[in-house]
Protein backbone atom coordinates (compact mmCIF):
# COMPACT_ATOMS: atom_id res chain seq x y z
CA UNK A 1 239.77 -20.38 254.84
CA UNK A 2 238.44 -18.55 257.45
CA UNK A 3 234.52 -18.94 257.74
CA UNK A 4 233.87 -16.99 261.01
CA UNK A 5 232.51 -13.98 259.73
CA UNK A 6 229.52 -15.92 258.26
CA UNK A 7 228.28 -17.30 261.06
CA UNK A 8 226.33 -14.01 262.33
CA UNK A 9 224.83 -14.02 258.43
CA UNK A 10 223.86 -17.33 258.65
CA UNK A 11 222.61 -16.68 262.00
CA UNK A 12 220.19 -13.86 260.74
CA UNK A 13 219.07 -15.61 257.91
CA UNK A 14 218.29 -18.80 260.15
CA UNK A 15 216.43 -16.03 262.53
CA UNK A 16 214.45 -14.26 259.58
CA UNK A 17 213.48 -18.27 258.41
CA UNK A 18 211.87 -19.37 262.19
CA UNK A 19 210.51 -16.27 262.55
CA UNK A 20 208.63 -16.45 259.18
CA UNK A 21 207.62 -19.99 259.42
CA UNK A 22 205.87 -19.16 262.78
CA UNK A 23 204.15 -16.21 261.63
CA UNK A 24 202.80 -18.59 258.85
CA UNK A 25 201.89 -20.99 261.08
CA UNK A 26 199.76 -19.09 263.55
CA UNK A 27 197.44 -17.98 260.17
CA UNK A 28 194.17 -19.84 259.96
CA UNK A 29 194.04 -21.87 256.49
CA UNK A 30 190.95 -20.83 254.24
CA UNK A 31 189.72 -24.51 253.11
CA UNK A 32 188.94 -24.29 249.15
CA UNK A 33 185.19 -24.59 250.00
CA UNK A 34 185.24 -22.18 252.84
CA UNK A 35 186.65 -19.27 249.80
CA UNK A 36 183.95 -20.82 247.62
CA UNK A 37 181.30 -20.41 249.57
CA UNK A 38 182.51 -16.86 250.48
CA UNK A 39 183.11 -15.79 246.86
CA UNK A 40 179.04 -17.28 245.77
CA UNK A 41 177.94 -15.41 248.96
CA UNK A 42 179.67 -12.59 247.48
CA UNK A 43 178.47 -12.39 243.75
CA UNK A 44 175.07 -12.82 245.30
CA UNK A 45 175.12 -9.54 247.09
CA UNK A 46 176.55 -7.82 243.81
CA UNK A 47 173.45 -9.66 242.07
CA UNK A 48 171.26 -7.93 244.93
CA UNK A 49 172.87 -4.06 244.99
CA UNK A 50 172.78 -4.02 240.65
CA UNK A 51 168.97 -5.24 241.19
CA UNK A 52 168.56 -2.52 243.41
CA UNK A 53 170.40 -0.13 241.17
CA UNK A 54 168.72 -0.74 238.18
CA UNK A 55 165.19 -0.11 239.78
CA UNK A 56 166.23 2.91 241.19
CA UNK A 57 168.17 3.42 238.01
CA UNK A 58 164.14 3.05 236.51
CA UNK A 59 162.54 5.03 238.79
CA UNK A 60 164.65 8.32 238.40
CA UNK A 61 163.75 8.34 234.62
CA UNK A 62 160.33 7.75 235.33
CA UNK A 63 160.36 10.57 237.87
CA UNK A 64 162.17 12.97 235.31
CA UNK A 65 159.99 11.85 232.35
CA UNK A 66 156.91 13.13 234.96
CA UNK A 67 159.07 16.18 235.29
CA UNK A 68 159.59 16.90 232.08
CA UNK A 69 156.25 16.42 230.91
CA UNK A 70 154.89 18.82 233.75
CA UNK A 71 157.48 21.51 232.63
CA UNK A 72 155.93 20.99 228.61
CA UNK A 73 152.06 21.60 229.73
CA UNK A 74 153.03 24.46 231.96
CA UNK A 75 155.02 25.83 228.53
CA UNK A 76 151.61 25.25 225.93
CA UNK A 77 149.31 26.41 229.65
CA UNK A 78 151.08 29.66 229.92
């Protein structure tokens, strides 16, 4: 049995293994506290920016209620 033709396969694959094993390596690990801490950080600023939203959200009806009503006494005025 004649195995040489497997050693350029195995060669590769052992090539494609180091290579991905150093790539991993060089990443900085995220501690479990670190992604906590980034996640609360983030739901906090989604908090913030719907607070904002919804009293904008309150402030266009109120300006379109004024507009509205304007539009109706300029209708009975005229």
């Amino acid at each position: 049995m004649n195995l040489t033709p497997l050693i350029p396969i195995v060669a590769i694959i052992a090539w494609a293994v180091i290579k991905m094993a150093r790539i991993r390596a060089s990443r900085p690990e995220s501690s479990s506290s670190e992604l906590t801490t980034r996640v609360e950080e983030l739901e906090r600023a989604v908090q913030g920016v719907q607070k904002e939203l919804a009293e904008t959200q309150e402030r266009l009806d109120f300006a379109e209620r004024l507009l509205t009503k304007g539009r109706e006494e300029r209708r009975v005025g005229s």
